[in-house]
C-alpha atoms as a PDB file:
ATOM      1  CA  UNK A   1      11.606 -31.215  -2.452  1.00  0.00           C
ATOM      2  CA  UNK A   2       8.288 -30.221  -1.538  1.00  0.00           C
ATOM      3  CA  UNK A   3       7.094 -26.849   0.273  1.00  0.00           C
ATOM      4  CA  UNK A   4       4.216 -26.410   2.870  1.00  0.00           C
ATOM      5  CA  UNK A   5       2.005 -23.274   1.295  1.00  0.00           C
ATOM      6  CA  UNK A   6       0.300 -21.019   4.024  1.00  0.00           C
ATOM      7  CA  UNK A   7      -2.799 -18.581   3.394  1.00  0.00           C
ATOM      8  CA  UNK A   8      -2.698 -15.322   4.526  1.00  0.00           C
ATOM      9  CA  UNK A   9      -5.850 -13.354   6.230  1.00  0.00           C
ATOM     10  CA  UNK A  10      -6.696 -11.680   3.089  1.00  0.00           C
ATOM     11  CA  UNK A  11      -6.158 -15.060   1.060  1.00  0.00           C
ATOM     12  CA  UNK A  12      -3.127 -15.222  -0.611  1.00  0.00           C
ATOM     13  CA  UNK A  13      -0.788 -17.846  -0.693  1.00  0.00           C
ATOM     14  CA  UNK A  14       2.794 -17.618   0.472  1.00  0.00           C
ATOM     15  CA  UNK A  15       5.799 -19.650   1.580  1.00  0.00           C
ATOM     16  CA  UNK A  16       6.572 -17.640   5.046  1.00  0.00           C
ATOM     17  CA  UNK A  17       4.786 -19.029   8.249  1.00  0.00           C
ATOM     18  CA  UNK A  18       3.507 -16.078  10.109  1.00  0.00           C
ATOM     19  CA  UNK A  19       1.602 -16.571  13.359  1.00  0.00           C
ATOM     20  CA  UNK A  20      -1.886 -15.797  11.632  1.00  0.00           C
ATOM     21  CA  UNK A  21      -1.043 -17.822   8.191  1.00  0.00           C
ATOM     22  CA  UNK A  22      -2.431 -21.003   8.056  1.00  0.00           C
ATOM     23  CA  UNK A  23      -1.399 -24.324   6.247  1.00  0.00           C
ATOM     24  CA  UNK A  24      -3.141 -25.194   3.565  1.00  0.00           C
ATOM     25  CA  UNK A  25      -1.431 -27.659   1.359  1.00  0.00           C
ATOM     26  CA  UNK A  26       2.032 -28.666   0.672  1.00  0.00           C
ATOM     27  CA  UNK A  27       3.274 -28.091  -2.981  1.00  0.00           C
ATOM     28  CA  UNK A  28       6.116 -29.789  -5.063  1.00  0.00           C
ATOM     29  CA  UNK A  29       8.314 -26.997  -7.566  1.00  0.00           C
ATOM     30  CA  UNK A  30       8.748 -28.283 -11.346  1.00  0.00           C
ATOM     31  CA  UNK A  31      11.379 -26.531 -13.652  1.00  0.00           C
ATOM     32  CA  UNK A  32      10.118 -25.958 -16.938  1.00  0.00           C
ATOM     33  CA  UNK A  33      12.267 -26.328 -19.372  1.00  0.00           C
ATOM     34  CA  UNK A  34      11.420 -24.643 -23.008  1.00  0.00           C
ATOM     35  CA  UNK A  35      12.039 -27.118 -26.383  1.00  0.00           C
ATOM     36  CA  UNK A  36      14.038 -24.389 -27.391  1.00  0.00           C
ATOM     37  CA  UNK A  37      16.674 -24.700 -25.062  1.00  0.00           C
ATOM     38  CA  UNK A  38      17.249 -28.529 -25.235  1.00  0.00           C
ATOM     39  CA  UNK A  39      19.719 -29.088 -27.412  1.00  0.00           C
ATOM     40  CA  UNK A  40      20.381 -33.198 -27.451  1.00  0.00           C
ATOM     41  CA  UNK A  41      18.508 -35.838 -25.780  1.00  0.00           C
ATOM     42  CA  UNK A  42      19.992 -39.330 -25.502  1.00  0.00           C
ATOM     43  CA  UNK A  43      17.414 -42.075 -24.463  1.00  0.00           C
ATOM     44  CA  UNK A  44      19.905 -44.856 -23.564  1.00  0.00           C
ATOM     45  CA  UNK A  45      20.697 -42.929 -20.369  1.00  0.00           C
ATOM     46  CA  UNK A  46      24.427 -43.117 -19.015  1.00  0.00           C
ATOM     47  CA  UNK A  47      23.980 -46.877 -18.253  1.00  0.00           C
ATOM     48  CA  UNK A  48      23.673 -47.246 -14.548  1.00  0.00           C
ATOM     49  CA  UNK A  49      20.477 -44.937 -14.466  1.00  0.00           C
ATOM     50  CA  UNK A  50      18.687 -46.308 -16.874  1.00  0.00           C
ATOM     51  CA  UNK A  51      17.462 -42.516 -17.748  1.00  0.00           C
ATOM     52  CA  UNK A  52      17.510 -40.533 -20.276  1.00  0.00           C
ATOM     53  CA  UNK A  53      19.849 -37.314 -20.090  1.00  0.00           C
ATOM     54  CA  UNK A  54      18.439 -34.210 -21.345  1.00  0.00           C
ATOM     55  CA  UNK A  55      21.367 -31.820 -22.722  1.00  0.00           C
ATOM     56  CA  UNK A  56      20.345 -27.928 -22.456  1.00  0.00           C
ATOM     57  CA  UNK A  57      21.206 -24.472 -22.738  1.00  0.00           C
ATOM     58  CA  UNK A  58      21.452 -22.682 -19.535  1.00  0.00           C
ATOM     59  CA  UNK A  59      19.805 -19.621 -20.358  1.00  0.00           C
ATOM     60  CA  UNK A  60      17.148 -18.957 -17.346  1.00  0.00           C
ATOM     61  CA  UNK A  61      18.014 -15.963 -14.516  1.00  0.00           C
ATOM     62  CA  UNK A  62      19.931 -17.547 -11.443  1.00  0.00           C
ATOM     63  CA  UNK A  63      17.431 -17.585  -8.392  1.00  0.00           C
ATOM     64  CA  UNK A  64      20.590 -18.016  -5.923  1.00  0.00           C
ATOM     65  CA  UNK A  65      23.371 -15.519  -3.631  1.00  0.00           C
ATOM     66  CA  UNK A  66      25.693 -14.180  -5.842  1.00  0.00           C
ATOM     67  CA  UNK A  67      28.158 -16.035  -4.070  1.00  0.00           C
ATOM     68  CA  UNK A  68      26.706 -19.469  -5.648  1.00  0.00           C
ATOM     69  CA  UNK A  69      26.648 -17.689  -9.192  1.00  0.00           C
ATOM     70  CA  UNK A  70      30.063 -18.636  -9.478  1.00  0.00           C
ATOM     71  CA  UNK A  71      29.278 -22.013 -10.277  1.00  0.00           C
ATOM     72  CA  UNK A  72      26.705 -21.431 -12.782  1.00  0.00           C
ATOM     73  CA  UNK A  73      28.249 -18.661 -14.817  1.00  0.00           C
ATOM     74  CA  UNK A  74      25.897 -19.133 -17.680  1.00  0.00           C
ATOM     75  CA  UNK A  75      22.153 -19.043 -16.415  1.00  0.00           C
ATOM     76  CA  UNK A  76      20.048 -21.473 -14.614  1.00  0.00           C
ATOM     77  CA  UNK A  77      18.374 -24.503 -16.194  1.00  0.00           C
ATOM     78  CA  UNK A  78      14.710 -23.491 -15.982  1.00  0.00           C
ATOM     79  CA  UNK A  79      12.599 -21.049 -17.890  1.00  0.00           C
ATOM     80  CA  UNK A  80      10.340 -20.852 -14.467  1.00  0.00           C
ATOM     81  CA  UNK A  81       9.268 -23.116 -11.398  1.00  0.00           C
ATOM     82  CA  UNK A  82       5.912 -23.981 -10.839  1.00  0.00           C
ATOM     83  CA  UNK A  83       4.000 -25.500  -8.697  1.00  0.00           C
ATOM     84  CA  UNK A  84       1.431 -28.636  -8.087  1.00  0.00           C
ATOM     85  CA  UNK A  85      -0.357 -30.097  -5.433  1.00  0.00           C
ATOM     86  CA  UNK A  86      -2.033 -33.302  -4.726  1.00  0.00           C
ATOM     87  CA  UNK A  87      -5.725 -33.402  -6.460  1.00  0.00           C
ATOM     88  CA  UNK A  88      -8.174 -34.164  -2.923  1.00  0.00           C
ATOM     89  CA  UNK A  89     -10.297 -35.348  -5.900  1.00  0.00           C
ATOM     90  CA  UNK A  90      -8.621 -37.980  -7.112  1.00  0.00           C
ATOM     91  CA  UNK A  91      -9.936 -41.435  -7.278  1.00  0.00           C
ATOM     92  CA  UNK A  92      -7.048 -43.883  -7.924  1.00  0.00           C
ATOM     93  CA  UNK A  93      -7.857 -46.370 -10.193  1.00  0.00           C
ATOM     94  CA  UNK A  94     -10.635 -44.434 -11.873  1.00  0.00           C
ATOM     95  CA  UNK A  95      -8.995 -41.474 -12.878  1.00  0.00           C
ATOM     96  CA  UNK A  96      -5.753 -41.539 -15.238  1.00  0.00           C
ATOM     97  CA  UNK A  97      -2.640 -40.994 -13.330  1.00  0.00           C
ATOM     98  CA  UNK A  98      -1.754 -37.732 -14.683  1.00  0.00           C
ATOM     99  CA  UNK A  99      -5.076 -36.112 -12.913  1.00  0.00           C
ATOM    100  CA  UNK A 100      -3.337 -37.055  -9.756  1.00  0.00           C
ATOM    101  CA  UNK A 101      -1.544 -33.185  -9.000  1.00  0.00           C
ATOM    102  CA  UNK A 102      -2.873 -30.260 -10.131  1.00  0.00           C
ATOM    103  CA  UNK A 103      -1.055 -27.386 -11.126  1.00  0.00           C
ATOM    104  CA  UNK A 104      -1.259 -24.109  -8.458  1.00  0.00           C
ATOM    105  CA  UNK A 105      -2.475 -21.406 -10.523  1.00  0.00           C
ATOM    106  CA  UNK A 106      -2.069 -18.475  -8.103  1.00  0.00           C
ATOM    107  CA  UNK A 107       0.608 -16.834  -7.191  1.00  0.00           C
ATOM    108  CA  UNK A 108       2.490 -18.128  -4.486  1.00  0.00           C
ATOM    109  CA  UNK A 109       4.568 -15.196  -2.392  1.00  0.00           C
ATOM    110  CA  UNK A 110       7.549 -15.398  -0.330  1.00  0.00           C
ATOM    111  CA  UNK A 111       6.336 -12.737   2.498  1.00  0.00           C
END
């Protein structure tokens, strides 16, 4: 799901919506997964997705309440989350699709 991203006075980026923060972009969070932790992939899917599943070790810090570890006892399934944003410069049709988003490359707060 994607996040609206506010800037601060003194020009950080954060999640929060103060009174003085202002939008500036909304952002969408992608789980990185390291090779390392995939174990099987199986390309024909599970037949009614059409998808292929992606089989990993859950080996990433939990990012939820202890009450929810309980139902991940063994890790979480991302290294990290980051985060992109739609390119303003992107000309569709010129440009190759994967120019589209751009990855945020400062640090995004969550005060």
């Amino acid at each position: 799901m994607s996040v609206q991203i506010y800037i601060k006075p003194d020009g950080r980026l954060s999640f929060n919506s103060e009174k003085n923060y202002k939008k500036v972009f909304i952002a969408f969070p992608v789980g990185v997964v390291p090779y390392e932790w995939i174990e099987y992939i199986n390309l024909e899917g599970d037949g009614v997705e059409l998808r292929s599943l992606f089989y990993c070790y859950f080996k990433g810090r939990r990012y939820w309440k202890k009450t929810l570890k309980r139902f991940l006892p063994f890790g979480y399934p991302y290294k990290k989350i980051v985060y992109y944003k739609k390119n303003d410069n992107y000309k569709k049709g010129e440009q190759p699709t994967d120019m589209e988003y751009t990855l945020v490359d400062k640090k995004i707060s969550k005060k």
